[in-house]
Protein backbone atom coordinates (compact mmCIF):
# COMPACT_ATOMS: atom_id res chain seq x y z
CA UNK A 1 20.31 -11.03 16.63
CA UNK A 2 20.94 -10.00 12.78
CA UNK A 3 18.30 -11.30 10.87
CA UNK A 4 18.32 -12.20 7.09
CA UNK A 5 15.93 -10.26 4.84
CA UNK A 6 16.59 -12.42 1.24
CA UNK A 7 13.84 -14.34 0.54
CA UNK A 8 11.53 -13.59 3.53
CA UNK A 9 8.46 -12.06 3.13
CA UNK A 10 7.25 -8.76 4.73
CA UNK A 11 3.44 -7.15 4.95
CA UNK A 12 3.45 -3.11 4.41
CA UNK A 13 -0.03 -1.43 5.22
CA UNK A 14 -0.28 1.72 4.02
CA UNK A 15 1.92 1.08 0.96
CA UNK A 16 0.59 3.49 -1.46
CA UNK A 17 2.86 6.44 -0.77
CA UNK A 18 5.20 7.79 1.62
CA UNK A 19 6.84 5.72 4.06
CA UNK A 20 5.12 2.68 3.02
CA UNK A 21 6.02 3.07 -0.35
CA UNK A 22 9.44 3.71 0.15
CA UNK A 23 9.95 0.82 2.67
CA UNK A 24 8.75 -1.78 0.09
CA UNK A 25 10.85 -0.72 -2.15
CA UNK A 26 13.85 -0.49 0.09
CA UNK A 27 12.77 -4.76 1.09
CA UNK A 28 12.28 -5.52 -2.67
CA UNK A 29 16.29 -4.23 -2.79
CA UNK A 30 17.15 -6.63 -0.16
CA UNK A 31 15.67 -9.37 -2.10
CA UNK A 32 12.48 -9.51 0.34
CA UNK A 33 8.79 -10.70 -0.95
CA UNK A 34 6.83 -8.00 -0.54
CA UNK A 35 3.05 -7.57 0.26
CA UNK A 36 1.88 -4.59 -0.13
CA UNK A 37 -2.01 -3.15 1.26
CA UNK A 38 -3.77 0.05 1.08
CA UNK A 39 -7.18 1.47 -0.04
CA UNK A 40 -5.99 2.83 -3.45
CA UNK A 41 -5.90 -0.59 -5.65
CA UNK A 42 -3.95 1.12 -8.77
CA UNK A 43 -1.64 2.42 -7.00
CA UNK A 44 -0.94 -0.67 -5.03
CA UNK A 45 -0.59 -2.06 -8.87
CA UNK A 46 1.42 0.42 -9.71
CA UNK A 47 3.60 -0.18 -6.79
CA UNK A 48 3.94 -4.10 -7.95
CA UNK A 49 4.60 -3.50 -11.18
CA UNK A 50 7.97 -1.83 -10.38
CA UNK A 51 9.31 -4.06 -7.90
CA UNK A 52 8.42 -6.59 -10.30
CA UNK A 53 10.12 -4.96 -13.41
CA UNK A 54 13.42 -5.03 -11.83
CA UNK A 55 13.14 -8.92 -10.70
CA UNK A 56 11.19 -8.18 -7.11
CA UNK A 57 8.72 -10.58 -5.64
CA UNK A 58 5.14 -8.76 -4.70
CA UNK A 59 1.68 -8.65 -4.37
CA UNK A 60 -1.19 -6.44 -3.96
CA UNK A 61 -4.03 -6.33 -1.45
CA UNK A 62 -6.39 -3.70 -1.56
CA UNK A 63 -7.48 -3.60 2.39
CA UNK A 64 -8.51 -0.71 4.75
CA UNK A 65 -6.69 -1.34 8.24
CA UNK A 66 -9.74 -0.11 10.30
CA UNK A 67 -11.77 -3.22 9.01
CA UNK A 68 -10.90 -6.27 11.12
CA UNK A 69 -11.54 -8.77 8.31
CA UNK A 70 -9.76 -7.06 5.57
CA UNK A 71 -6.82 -7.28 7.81
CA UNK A 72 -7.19 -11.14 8.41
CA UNK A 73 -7.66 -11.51 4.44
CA UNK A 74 -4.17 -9.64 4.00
CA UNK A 75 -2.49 -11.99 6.59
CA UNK A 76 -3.69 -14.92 5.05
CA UNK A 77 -3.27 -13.73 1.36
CA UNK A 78 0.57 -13.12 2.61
CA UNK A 79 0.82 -16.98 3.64
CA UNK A 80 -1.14 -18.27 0.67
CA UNK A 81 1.24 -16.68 -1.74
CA UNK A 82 4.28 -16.99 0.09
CA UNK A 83 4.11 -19.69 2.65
CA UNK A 84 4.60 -17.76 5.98
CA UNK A 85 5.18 -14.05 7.22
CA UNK A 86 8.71 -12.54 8.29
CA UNK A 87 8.13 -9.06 8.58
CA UNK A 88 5.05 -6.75 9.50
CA UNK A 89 5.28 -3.33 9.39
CA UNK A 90 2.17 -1.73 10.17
CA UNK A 91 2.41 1.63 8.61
CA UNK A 92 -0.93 3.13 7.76
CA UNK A 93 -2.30 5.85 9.41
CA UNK A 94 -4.45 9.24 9.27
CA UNK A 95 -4.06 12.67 10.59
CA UNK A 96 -6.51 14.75 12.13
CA UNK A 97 -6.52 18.57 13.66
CA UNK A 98 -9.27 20.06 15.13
CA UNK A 99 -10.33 21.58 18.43
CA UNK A 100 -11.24 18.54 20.99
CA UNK A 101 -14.26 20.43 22.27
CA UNK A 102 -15.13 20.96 18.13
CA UNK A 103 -14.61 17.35 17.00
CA UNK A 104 -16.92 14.59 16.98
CA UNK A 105 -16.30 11.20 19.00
CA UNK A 106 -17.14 9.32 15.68
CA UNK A 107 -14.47 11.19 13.97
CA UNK A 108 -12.61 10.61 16.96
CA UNK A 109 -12.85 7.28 16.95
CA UNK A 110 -12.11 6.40 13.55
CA UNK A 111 -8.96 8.02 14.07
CA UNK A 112 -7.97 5.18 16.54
CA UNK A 113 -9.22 2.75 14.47
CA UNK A 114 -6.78 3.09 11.52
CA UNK A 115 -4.24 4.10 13.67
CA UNK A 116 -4.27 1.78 16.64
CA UNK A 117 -6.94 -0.46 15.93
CA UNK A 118 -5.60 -1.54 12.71
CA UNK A 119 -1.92 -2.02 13.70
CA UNK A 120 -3.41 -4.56 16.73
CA UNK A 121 -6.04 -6.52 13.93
CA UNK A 122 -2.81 -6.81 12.25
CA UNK A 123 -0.14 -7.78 14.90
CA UNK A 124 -3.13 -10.22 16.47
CA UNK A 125 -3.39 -12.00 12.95
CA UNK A 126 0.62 -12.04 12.26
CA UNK A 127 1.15 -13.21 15.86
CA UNK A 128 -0.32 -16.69 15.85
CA UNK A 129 1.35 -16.91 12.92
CA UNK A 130 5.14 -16.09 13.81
CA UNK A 131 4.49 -18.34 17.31
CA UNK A 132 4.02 -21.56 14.89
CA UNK A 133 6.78 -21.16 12.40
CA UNK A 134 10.99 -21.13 12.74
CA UNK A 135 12.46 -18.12 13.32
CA UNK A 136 9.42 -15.69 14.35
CA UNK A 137 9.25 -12.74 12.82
CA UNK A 138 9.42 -9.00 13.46
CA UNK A 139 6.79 -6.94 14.23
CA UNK A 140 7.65 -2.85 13.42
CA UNK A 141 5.10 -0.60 14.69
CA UNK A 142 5.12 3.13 13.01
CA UNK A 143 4.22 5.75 15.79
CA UNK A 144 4.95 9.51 15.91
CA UNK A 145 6.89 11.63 18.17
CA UNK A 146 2.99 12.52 18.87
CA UNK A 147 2.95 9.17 20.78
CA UNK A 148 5.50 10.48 23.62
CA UNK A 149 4.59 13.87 23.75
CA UNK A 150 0.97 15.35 23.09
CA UNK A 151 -0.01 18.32 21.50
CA UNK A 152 -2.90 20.87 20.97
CA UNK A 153 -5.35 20.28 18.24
CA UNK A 154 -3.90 16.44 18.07
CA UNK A 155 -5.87 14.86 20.79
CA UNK A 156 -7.08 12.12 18.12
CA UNK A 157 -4.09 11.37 16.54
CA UNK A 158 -1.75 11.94 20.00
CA UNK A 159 -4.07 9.28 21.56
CA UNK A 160 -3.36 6.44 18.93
CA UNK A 161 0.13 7.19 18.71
CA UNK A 162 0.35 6.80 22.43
CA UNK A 163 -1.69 3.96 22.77
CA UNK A 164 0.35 2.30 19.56
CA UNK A 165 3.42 2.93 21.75
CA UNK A 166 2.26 1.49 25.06
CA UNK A 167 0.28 -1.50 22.81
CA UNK A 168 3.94 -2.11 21.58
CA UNK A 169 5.99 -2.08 24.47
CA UNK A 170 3.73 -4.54 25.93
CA UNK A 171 3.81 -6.79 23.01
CA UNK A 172 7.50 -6.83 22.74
CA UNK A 173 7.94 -8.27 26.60
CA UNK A 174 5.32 -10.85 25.93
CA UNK A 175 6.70 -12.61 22.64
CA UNK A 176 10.47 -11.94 22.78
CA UNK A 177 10.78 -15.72 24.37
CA UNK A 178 9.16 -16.47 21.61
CA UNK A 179 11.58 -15.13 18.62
CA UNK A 180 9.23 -12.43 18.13
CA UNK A 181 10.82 -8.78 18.32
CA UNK A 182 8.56 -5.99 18.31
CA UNK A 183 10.07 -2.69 17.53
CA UNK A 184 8.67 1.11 17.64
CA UNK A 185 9.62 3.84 15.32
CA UNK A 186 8.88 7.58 16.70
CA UNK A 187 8.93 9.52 13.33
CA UNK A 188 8.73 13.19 13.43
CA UNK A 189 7.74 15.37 10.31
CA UNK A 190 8.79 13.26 7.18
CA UNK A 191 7.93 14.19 3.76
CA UNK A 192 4.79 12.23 2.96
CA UNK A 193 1.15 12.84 2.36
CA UNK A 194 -0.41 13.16 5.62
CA UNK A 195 0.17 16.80 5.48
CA UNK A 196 -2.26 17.40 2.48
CA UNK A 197 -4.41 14.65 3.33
CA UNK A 198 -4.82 14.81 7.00
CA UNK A 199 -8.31 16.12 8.09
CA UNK A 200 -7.87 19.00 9.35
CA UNK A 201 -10.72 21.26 10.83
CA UNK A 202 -8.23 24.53 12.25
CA UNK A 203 -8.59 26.43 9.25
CA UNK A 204 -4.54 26.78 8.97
CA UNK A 205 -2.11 24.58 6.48
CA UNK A 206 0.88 23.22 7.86
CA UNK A 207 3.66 25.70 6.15
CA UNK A 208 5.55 24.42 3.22
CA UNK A 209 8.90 25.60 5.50
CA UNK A 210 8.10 23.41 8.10
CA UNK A 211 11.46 20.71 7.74
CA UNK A 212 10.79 17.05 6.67
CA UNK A 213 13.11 13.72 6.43
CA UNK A 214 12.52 12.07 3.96
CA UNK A 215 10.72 8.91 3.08
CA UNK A 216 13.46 7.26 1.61
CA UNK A 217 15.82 7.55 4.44
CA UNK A 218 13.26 7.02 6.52
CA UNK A 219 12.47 3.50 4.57
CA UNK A 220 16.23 2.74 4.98
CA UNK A 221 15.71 2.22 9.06
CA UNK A 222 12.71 0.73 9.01
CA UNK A 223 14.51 -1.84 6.61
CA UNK A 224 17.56 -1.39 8.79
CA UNK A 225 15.20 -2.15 12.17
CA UNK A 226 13.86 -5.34 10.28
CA UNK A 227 17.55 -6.64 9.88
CA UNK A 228 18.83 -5.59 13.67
CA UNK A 229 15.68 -4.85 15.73
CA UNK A 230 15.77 -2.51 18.33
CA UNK A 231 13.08 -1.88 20.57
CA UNK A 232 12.38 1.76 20.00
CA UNK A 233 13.69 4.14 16.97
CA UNK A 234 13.13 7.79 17.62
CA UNK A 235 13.89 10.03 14.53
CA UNK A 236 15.25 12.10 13.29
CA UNK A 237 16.64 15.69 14.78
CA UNK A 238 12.94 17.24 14.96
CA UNK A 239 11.68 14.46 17.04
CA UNK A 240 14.89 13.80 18.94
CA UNK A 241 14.58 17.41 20.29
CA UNK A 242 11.22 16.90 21.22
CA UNK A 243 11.63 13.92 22.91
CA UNK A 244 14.89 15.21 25.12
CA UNK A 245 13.74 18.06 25.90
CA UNK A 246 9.98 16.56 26.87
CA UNK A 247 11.92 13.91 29.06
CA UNK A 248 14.19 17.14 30.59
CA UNK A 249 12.02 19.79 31.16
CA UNK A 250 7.83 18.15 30.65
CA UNK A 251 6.18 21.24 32.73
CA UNK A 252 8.39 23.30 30.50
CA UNK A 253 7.06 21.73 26.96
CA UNK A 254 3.60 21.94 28.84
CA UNK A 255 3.66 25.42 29.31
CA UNK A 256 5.23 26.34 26.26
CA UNK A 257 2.81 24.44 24.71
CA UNK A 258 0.00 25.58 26.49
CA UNK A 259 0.79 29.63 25.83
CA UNK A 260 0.86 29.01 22.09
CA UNK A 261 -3.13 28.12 21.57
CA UNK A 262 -4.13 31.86 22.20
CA UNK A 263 -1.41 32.84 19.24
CA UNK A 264 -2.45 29.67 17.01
CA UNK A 265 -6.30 30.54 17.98
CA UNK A 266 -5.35 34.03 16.05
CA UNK A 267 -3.49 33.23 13.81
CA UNK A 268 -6.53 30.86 12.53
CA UNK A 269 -8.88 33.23 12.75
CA UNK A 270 -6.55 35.60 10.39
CA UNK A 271 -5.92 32.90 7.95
CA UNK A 272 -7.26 33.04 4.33
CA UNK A 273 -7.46 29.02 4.52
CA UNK A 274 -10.91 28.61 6.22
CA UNK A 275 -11.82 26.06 4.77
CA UNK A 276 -12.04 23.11 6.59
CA UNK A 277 -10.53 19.81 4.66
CA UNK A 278 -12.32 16.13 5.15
CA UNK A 279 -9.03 14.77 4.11
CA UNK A 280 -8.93 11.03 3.58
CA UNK A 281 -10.28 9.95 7.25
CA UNK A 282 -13.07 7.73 6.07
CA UNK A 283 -12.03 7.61 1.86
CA UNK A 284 -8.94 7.91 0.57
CA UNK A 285 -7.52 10.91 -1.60
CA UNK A 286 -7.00 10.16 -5.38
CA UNK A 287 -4.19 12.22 -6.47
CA UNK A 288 -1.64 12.25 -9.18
């Protein structure tokens, strides 16, 4: 089923850069009312002032997905403001590297709690919502190519991409009776600013080389999975390889994987950047 976007009204967590930016400006295009939430309040303004300047329907809440009733505030300040919700994407999320043996379960932990926890506060709030009014709604979860295939140094982050994944694939059986799709996108490395605010504990930056889609295109499928939903979106060349050749050959990628700890464990140890970085795990970054 094709579904109209004009006029609906979609929630965006983790709005205040990146993906999540991009994708409410891509629904604002499509004539969309637009909710935007995040933990950086002027740039959530910021973000509502130009949708608004150019005739767009928005508003702000400042809300930090980990936090069960901040999440049930931004549900119901989306139906207060524009009668009923259309569209969730739940977006936000946090990085983290680090050694499992090195890491801390509360660090651990929290990573699953923005990641997966708040993507299920949110779903769980939009839900009982969807079920009561005309039409349903659609539901787009934001994974990684980290939730089908794990990696070293990304136990926290593999974990709530994975359990994100299987959370969603559940989901989607359950409700789709109900008018309720549920979709998963599998991003791989997109240009955005988990790589220079992602804690990371290895000592090593992610190089600037490294290729990344970007946001905007990104933001154009998510939009696109809103209007057409499909039940799983796996992009784009980076994290298609990954994912065929993971499904082809897994004892292959293990191994492969598995071999190349000894040369990142060097490689580490020769870096200049020892420096561990807190990145935004429990406060967010202000940047430019």
């Amino acid at each position: 089923m094709i579904r109209k976007l004009s006029g609906t009204t979609v929630i965006i967590t983790g709005a205040t850069s990146g993906i999540g930016r991009e994708t409410a400006l891509e629904f604002a295009r499509a004539a969309a009312n637009v909710v935007v939430a995040g933990r950086r309040a002027a740039r959530l303004r910021q973000l509502v002032t130009e949708i608004e300047s150019v005739g767009g329907k928005a508003a702000a809440v400042t809300c930090d997905v980990a936090d069960q009733s901040q999440v049930n505030d931004l549900i119901e300040s989306a139906v207060e403001r524009f009668g009923r919700i259309d569209t969730l994407v739940n977006n936000a999320g946090v990085g983290f590297a680090e050694r499992f043996d090195q890491m801390t379960v509360e660090d651990f932990r929290r990573v699953l709690d923005v990641n997966f926890w708040g993507a299920v506060y949110a779903s769980h709030a939009a839900v009982s919502r969807m079920l009561r009014q005309r039409g349903g709604g659609v539901i787009i979860n934001v994974s990684s190519i980290f939730g089908k295939r794990g990696i070293p140094f990304q136990t926290a982050y593999c974990a709530s991409k994975f359990a994100l994944a299987g959370f969603s694939e559940a989901l989607r059986t359950e409700v789709m009776s109900n008018g309720i799709d549920v979709s998963t996108i599998f991003p791989g490395a997109v240009e955005t600013e988990i790589f220079d605010s992602a804690t990371n504990h290895t000592g090593m930056e992610v190089p600037g080389l490294v290729p990344k889609f970007p946001a905007k295109a990104m933001a154009r499928i998510i939009v696109q999975t809103a209007r057409f939903p499909q039940p799983e979106v796996v992009m784009a060349l980076d994290a298609q390889a990954v994912n065929f050749f993971n499904t082809l050959a897994p004892g292959l990628m293990d191994l492969a994987l598995g071999w190349s700890v000894p040369f990142i464990e060097g490689m580490r140890r020769g870096s200049a950047s020892q420096t561990p970085s807190r990145g935004n795990l429990y406060q967010p970054l202000e940047k430019k």
